[in-house]
PDB file of N, CA and C in Angstrom:
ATOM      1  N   UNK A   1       0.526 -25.218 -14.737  1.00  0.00           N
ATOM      2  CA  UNK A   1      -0.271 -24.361 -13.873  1.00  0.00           C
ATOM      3  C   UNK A   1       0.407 -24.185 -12.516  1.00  0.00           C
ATOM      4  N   UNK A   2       0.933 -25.012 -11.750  1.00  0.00           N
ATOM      5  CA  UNK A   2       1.467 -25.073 -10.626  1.00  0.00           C
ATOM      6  C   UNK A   2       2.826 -24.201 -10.709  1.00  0.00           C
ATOM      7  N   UNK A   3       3.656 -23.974 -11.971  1.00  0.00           N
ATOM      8  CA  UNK A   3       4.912 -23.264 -12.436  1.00  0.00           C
ATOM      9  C   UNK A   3       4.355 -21.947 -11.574  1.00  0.00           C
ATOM     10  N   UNK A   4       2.912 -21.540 -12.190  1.00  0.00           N
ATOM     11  CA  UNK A   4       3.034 -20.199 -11.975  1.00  0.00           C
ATOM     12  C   UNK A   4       2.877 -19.581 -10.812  1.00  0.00           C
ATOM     13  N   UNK A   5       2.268 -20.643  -9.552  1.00  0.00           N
ATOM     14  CA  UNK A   5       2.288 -20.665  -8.278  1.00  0.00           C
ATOM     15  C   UNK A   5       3.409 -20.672  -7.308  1.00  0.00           C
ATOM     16  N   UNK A   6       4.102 -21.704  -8.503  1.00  0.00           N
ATOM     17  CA  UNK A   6       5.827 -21.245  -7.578  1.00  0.00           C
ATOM     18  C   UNK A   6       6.575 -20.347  -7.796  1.00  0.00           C
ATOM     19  N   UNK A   7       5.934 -19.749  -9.148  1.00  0.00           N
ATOM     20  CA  UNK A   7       7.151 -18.160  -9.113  1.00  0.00           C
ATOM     21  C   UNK A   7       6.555 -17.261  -8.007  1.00  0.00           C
ATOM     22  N   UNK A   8       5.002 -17.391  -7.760  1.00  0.00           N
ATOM     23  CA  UNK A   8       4.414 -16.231  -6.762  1.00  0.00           C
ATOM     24  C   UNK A   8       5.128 -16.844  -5.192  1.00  0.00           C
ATOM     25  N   UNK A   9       5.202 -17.935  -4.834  1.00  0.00           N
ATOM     26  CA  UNK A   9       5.793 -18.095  -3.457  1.00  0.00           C
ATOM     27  C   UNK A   9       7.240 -18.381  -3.517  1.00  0.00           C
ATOM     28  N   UNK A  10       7.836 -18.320  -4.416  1.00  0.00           N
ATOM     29  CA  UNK A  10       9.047 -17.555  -4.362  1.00  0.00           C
ATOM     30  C   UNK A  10       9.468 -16.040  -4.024  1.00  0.00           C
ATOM     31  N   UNK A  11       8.272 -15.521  -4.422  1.00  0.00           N
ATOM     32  CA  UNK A  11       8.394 -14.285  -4.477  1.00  0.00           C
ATOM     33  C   UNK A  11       8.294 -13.492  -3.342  1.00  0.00           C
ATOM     34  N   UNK A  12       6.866 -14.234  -2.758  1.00  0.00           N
ATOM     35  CA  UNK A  12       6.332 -14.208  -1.233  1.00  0.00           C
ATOM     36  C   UNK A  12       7.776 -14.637  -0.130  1.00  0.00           C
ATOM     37  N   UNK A  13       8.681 -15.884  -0.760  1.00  0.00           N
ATOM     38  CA  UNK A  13       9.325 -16.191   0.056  1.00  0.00           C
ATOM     39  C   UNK A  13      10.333 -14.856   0.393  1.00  0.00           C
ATOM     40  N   UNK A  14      11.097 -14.821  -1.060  1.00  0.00           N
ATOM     41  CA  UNK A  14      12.321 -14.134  -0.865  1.00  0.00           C
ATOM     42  C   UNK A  14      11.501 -12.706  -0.236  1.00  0.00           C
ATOM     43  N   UNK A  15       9.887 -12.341  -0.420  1.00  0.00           N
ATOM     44  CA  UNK A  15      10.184 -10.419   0.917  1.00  0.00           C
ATOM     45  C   UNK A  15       9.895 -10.886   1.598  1.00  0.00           C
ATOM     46  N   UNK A  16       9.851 -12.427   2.264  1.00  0.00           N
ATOM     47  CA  UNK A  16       9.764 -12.492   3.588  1.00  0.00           C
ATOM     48  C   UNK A  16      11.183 -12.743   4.313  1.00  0.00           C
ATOM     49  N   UNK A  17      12.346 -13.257   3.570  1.00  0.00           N
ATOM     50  CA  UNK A  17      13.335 -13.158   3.785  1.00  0.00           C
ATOM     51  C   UNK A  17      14.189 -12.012   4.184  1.00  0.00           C
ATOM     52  N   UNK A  18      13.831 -10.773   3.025  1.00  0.00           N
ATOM     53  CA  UNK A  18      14.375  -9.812   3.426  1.00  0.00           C
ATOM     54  C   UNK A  18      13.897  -8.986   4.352  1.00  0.00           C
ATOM     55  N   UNK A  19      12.430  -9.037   4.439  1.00  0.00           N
ATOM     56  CA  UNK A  19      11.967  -7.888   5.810  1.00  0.00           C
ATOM     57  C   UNK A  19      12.666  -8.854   7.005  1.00  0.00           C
ATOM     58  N   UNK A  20      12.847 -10.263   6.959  1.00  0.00           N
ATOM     59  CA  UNK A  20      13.235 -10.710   8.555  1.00  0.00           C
ATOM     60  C   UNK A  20      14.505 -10.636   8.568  1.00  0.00           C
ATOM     61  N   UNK A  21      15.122 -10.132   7.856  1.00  0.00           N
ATOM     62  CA  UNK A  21      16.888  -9.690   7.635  1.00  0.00           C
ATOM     63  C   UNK A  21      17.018  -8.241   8.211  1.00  0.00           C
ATOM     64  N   UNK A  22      16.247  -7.433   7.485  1.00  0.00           N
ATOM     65  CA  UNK A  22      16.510  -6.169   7.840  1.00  0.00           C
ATOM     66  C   UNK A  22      15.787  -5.803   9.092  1.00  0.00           C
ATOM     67  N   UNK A  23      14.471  -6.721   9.387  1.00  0.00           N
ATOM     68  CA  UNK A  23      14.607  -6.374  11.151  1.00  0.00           C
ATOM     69  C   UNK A  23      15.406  -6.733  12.336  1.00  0.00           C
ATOM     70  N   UNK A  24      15.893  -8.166  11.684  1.00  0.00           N
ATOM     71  CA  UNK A  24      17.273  -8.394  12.782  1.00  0.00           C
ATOM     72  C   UNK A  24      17.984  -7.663  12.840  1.00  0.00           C
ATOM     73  N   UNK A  25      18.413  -7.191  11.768  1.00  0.00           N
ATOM     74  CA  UNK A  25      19.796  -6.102  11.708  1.00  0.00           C
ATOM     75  C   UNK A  25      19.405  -5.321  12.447  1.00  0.00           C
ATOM     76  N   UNK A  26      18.099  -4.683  12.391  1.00  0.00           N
ATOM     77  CA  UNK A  26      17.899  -3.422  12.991  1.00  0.00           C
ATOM     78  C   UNK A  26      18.143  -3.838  14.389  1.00  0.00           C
ATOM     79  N   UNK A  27      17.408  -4.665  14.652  1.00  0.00           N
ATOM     80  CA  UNK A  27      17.417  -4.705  16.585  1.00  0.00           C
ATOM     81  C   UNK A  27      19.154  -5.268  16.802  1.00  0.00           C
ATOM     82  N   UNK A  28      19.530  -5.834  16.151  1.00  0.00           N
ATOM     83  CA  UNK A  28      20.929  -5.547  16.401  1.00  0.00           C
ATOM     84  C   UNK A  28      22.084  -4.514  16.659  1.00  0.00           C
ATOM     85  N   UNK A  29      21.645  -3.703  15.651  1.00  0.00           N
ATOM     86  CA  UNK A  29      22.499  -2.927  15.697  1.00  0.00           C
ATOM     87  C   UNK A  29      21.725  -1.367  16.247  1.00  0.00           C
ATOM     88  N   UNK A  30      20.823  -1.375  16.500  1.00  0.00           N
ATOM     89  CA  UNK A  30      20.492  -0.019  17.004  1.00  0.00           C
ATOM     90  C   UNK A  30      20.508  -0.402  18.755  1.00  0.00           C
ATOM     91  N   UNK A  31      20.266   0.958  19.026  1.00  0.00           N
ATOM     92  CA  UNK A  31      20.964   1.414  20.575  1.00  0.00           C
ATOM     93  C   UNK A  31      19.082   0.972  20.717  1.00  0.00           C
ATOM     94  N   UNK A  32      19.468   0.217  22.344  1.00  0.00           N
ATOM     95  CA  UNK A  32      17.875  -0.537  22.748  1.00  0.00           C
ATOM     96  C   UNK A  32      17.744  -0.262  23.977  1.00  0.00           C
ATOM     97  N   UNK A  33      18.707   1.296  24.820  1.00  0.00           N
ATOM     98  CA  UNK A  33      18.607   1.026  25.837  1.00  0.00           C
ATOM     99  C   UNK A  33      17.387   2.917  25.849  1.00  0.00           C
ATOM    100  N   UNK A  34      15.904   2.186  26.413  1.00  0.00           N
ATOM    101  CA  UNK A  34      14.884   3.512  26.570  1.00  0.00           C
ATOM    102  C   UNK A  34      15.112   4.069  28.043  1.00  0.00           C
ATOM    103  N   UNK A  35      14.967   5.250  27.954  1.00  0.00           N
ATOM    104  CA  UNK A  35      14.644   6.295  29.247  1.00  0.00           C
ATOM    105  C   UNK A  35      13.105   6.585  29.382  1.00  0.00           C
ATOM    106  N   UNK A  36      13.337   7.075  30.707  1.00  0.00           N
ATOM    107  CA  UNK A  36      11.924   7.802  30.895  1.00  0.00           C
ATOM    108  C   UNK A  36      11.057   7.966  30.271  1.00  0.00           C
ATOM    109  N   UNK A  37      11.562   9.375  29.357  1.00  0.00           N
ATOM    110  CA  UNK A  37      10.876  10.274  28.363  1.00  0.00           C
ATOM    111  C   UNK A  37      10.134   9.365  27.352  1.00  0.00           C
ATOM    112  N   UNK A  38      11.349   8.232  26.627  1.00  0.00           N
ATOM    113  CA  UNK A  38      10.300   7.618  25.522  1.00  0.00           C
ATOM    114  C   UNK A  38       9.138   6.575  26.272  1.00  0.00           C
ATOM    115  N   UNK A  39       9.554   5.977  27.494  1.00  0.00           N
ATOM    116  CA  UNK A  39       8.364   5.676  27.647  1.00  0.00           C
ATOM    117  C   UNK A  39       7.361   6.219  28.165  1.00  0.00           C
ATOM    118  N   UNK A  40       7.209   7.490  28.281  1.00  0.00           N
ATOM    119  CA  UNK A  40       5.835   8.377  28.845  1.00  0.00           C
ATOM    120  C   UNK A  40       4.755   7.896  27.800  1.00  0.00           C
ATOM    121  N   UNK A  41       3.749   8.397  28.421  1.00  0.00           N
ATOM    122  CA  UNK A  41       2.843   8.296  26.796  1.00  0.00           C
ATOM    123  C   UNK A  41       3.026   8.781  25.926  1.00  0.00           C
ATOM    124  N   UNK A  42       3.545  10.227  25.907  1.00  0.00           N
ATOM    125  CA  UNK A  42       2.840  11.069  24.856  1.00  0.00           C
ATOM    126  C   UNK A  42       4.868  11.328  24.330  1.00  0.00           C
ATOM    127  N   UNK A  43       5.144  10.992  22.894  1.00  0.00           N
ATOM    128  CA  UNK A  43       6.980  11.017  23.084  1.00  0.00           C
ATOM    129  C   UNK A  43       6.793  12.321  22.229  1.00  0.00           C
ATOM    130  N   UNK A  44       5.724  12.940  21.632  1.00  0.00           N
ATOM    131  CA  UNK A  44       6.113  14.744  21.215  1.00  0.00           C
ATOM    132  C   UNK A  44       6.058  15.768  21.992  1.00  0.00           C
ATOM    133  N   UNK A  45       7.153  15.543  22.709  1.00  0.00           N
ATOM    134  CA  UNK A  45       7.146  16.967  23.596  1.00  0.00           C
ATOM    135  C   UNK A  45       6.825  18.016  24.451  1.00  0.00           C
ATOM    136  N   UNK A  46       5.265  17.559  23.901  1.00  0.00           N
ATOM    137  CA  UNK A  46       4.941  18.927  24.916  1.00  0.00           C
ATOM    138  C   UNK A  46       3.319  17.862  25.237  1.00  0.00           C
ATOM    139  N   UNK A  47       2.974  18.462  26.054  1.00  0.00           N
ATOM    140  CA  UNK A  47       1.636  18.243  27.121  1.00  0.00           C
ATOM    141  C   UNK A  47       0.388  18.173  25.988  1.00  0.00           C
ATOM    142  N   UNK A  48      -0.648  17.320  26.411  1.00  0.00           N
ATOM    143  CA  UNK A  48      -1.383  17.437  25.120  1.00  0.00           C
ATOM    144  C   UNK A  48      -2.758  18.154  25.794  1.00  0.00           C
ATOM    145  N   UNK A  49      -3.178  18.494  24.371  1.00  0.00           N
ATOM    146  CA  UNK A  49      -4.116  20.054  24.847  1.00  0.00           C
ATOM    147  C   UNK A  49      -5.322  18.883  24.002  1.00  0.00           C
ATOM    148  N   UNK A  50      -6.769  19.648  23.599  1.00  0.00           N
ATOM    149  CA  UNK A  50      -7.764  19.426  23.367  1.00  0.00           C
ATOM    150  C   UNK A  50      -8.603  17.843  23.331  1.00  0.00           C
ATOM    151  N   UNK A  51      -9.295  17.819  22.639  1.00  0.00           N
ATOM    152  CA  UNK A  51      -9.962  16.204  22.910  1.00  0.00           C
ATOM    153  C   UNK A  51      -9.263  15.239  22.191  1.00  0.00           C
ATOM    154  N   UNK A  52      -9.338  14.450  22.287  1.00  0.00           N
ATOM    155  CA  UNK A  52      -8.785  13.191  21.719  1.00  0.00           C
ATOM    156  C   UNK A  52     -10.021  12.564  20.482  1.00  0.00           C
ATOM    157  N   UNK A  53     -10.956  12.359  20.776  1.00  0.00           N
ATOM    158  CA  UNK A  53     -12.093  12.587  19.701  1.00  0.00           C
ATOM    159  C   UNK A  53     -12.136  12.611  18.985  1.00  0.00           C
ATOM    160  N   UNK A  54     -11.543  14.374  18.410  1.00  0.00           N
ATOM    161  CA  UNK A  54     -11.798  15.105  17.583  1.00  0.00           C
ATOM    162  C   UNK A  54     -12.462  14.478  16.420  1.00  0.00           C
ATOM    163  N   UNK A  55     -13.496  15.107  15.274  1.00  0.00           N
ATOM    164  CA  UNK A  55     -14.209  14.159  14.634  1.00  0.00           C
ATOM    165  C   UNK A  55     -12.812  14.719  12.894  1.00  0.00           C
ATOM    166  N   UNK A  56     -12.607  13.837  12.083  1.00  0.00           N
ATOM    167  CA  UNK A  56     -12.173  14.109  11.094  1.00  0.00           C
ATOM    168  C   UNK A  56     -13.022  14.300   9.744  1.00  0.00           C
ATOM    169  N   UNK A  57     -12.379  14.825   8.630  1.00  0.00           N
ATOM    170  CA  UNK A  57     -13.441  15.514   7.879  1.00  0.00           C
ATOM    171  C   UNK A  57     -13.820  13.984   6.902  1.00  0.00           C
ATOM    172  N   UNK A  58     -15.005  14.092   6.001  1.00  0.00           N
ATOM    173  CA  UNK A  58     -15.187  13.270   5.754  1.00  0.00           C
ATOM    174  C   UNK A  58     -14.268  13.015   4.552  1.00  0.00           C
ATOM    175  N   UNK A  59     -13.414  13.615   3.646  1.00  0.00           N
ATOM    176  CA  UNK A  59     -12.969  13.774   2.671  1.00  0.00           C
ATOM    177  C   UNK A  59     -11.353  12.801   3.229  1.00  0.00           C
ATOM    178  N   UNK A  60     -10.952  12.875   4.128  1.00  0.00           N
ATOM    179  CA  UNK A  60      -9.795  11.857   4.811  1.00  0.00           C
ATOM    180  C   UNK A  60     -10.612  10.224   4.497  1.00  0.00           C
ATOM    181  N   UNK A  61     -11.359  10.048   4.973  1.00  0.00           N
ATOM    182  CA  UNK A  61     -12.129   8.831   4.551  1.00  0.00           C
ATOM    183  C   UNK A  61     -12.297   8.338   3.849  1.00  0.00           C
ATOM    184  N   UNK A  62     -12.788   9.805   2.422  1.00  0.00           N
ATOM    185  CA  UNK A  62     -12.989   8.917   1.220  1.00  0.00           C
ATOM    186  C   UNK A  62     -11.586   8.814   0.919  1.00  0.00           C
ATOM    187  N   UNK A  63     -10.516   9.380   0.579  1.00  0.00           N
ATOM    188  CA  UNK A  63      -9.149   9.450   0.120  1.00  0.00           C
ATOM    189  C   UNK A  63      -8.762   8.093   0.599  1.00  0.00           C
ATOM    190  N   UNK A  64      -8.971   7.633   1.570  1.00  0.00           N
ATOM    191  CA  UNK A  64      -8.516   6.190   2.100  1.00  0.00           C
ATOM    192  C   UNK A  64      -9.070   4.960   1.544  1.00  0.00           C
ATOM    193  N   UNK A  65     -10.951   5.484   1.222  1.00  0.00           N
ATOM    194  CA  UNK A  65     -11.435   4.197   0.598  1.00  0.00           C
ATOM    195  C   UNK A  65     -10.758   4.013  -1.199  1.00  0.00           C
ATOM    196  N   UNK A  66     -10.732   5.422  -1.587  1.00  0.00           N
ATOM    197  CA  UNK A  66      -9.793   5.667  -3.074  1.00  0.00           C
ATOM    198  C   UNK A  66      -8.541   4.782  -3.026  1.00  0.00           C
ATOM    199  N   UNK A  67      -8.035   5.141  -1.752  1.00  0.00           N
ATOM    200  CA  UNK A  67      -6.755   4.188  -2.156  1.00  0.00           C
ATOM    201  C   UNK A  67      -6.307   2.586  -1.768  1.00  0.00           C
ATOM    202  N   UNK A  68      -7.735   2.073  -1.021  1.00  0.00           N
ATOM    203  CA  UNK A  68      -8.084   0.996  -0.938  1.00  0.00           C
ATOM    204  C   UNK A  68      -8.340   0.045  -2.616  1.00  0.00           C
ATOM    205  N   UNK A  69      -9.355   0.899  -3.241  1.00  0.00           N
ATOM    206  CA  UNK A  69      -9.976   0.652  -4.134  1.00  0.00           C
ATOM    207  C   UNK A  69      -9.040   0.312  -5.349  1.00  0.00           C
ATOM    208  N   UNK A  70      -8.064   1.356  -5.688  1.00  0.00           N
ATOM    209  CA  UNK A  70      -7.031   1.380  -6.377  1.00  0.00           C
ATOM    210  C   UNK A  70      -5.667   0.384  -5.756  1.00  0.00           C
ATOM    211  N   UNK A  71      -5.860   0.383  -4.728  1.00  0.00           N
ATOM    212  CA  UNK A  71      -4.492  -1.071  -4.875  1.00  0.00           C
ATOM    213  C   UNK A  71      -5.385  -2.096  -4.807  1.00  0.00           C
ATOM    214  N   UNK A  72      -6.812  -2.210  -4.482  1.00  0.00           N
ATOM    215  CA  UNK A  72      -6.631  -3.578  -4.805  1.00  0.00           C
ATOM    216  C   UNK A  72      -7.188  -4.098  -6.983  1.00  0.00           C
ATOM    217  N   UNK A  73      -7.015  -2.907  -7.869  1.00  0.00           N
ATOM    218  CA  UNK A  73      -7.581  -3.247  -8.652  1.00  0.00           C
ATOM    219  C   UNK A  73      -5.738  -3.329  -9.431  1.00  0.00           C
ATOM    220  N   UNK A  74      -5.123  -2.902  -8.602  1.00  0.00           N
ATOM    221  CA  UNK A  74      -3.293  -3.320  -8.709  1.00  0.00           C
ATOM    222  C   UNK A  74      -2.919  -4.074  -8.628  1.00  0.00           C
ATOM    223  N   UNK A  75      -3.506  -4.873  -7.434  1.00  0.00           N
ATOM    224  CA  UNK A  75      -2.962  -6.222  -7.525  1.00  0.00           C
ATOM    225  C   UNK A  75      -3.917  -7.353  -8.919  1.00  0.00           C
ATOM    226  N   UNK A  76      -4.459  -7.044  -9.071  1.00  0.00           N
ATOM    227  CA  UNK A  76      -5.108  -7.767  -9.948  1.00  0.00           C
ATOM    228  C   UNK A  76      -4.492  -7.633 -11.881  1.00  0.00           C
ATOM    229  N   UNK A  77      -3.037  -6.986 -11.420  1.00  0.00           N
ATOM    230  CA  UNK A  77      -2.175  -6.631 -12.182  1.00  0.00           C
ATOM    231  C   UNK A  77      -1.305  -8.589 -12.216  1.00  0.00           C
ATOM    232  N   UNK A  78      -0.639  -8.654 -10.862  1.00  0.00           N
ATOM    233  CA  UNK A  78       0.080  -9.422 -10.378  1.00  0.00           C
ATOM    234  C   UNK A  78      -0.075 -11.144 -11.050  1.00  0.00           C
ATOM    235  N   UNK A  79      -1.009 -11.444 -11.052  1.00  0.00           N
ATOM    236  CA  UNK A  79      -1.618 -12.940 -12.042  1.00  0.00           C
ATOM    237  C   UNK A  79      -1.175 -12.467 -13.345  1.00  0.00           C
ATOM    238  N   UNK A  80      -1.367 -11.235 -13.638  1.00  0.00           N
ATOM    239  CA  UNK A  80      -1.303 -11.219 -15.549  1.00  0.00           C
ATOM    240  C   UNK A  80      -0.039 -11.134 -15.901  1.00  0.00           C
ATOM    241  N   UNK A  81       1.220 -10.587 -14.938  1.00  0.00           N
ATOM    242  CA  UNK A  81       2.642 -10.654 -15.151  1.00  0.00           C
ATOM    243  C   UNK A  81       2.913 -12.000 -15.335  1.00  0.00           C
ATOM    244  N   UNK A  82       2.303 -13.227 -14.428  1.00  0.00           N
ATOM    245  CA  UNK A  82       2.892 -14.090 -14.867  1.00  0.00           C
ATOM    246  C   UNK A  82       2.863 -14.891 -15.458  1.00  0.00           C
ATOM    247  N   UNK A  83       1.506 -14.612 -16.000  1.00  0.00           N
ATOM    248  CA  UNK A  83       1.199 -15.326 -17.416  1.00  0.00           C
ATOM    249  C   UNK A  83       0.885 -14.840 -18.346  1.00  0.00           C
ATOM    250  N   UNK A  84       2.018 -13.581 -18.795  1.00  0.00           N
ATOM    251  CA  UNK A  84       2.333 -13.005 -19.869  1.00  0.00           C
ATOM    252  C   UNK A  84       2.783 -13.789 -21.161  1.00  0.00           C
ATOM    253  N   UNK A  85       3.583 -14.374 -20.841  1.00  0.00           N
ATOM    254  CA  UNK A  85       4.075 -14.840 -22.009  1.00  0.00           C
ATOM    255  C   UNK A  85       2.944 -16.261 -22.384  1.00  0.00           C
ATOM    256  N   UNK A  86       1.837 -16.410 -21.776  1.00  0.00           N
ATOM    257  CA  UNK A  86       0.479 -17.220 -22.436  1.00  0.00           C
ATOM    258  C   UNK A  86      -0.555 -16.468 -23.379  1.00  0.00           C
ATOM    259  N   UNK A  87      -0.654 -15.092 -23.078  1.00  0.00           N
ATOM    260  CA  UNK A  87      -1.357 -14.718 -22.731  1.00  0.00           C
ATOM    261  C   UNK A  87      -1.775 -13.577 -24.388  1.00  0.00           C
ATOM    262  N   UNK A  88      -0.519 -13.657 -25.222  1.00  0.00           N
ATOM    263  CA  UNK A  88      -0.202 -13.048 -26.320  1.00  0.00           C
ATOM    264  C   UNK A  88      -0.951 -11.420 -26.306  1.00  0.00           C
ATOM    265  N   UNK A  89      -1.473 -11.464 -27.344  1.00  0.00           N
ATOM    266  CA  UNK A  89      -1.854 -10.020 -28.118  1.00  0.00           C
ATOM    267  C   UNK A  89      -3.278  -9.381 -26.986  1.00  0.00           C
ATOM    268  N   UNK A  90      -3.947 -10.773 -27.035  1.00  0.00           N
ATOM    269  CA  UNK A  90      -5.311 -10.532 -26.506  1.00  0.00           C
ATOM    270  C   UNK A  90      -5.454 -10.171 -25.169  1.00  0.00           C
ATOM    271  N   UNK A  91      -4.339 -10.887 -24.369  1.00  0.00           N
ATOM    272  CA  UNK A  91      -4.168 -10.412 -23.117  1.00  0.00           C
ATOM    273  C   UNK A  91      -3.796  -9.351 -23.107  1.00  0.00           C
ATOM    274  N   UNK A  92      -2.871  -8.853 -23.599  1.00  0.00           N
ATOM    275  CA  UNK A  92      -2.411  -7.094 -23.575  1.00  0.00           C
ATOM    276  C   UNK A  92      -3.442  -6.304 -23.683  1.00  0.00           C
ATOM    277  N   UNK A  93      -4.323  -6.486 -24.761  1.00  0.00           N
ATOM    278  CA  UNK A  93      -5.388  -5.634 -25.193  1.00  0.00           C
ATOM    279  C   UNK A  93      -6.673  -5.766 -23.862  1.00  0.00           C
ATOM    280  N   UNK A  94      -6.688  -6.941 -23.400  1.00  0.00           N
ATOM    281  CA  UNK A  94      -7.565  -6.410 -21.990  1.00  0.00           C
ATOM    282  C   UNK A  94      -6.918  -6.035 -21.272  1.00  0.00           C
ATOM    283  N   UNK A  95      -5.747  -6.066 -20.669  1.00  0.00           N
ATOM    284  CA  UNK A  95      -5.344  -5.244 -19.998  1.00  0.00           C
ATOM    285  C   UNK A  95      -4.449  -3.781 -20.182  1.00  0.00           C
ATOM    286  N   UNK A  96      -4.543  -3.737 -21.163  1.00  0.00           N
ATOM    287  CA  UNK A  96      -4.476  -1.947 -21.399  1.00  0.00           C
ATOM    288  C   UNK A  96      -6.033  -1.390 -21.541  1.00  0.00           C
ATOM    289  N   UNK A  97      -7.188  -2.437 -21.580  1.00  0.00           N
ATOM    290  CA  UNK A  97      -8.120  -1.887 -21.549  1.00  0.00           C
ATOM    291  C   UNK A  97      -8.748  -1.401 -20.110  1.00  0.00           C
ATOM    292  N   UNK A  98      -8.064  -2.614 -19.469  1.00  0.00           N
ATOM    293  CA  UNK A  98      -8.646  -2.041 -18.013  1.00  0.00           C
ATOM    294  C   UNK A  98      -7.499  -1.407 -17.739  1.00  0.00           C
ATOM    295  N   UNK A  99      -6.095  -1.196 -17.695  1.00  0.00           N
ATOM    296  CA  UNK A  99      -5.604   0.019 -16.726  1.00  0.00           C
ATOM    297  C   UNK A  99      -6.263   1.169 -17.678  1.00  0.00           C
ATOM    298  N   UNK A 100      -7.152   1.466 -18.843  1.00  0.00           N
ATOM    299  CA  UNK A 100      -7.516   2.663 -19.537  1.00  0.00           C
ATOM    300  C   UNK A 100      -8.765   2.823 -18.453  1.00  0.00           C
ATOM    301  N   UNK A 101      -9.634   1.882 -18.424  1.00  0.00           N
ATOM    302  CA  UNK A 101     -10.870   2.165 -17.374  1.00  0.00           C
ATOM    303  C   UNK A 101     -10.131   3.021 -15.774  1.00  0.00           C
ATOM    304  N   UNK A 102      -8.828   2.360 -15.452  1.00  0.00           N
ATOM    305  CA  UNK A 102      -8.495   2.803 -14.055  1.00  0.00           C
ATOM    306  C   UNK A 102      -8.143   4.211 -14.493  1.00  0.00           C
ATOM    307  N   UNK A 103      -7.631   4.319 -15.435  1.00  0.00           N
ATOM    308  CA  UNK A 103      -7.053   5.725 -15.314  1.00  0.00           C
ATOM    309  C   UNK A 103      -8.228   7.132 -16.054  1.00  0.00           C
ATOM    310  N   UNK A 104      -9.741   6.335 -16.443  1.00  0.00           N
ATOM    311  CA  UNK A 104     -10.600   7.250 -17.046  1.00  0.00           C
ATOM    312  C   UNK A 104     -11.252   7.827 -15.227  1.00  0.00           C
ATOM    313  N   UNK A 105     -11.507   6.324 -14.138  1.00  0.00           N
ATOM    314  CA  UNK A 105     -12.206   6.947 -13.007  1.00  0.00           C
ATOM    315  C   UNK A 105     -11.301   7.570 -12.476  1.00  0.00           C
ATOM    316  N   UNK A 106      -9.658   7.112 -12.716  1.00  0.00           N
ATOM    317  CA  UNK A 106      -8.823   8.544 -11.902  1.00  0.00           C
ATOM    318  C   UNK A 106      -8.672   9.744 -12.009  1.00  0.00           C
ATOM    319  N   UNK A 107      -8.772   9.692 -13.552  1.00  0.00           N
ATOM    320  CA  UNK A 107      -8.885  11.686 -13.758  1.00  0.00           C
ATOM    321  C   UNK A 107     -10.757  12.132 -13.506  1.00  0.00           C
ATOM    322  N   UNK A 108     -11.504  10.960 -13.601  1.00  0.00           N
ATOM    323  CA  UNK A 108     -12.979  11.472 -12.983  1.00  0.00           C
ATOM    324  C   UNK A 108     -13.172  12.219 -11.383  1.00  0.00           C
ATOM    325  N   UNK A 109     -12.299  11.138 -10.642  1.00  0.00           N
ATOM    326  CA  UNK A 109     -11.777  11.336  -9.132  1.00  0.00           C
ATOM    327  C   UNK A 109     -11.314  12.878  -9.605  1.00  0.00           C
ATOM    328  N   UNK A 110     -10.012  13.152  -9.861  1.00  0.00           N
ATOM    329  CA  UNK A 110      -9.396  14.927  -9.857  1.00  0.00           C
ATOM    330  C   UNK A 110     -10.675  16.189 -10.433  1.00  0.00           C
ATOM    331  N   UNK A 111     -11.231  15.488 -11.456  1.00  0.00           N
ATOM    332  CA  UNK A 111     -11.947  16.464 -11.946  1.00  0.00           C
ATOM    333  C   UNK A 111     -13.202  16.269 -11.012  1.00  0.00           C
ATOM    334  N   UNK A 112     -14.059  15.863  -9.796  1.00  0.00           N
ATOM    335  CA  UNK A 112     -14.278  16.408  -9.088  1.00  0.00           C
ATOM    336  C   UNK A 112     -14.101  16.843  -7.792  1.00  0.00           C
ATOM    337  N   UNK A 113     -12.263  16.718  -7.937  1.00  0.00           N
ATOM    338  CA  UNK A 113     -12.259  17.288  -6.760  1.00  0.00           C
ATOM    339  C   UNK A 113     -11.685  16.790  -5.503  1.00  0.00           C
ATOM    340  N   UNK A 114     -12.117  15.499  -5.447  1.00  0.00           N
ATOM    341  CA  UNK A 114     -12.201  14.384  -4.285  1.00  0.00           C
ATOM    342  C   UNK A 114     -10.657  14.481  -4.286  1.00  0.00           C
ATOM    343  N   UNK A 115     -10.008  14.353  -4.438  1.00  0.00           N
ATOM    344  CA  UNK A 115      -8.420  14.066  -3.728  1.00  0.00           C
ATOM    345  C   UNK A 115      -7.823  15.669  -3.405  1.00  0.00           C
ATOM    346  N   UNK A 116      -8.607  17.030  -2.978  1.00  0.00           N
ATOM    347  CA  UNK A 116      -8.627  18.092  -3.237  1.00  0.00           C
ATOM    348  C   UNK A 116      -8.222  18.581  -1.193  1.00  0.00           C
ATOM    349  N   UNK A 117      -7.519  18.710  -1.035  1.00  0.00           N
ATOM    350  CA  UNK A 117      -7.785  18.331   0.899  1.00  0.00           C
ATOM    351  C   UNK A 117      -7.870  19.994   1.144  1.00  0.00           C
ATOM    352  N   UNK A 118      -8.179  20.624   0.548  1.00  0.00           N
ATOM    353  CA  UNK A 118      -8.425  22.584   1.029  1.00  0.00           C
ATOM    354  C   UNK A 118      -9.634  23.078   1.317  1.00  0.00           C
TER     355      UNK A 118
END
């Protein structure tokens, strides 16, 4: 049981390895010296016009809780990779049963519409 805990913080280890690789590099090697301009507030260009407020439509919202909803029923992918090879025939068959459930409410989602932004 513990095997399968150390393949996941291995896993955890090594992208934590590489995101802190590729941000050193970055601040290494990129140019770090700012002017003026980028530090103003506003770094697009031009003067900003109307409210800040503004209210957004409600359909941005749901699209966000959709894709909340859907990665986290993704990660619940992640345990069954690694105890695949326990897990034989029967495990496959629930889980092609549930990515079949994810993918019956995803074409439910298109067919009404909801991921539709016009």
């Amino acid at each position: 049981m513990l095997i399968e805990y150390l393949i996941v913080i291995k896993y955890l280890f090594f992208c934590l390895l590489i995101a802190s690789v590729l941000f050193i590099l970055s601040y290494l090697f990129v140019f770090q010296k700012a002017d003026i301009e980028k530090n103003s507030a506003y770094e697009c260009g031009f003067n900003p016009f109307g409210d800040a407020r503004s209210k957004f439509e409600v359909k941005f919202y749901l699209i966000g809780i959709l894709f909340i909803i859907f990665d986290l029923e993704v990660i619940f992918l992640f345990p069954w990779v690694v105890i695949l090879h326990d897990v034989y025939y029967m495990g496959i068959c629930v889980t092609l049963i549930f990515l079949l459930v994810l993918t019956i409410g995803f074409i439910f989602e298109l067919g009404l519409g909801v991921l539709n932004l016009e």
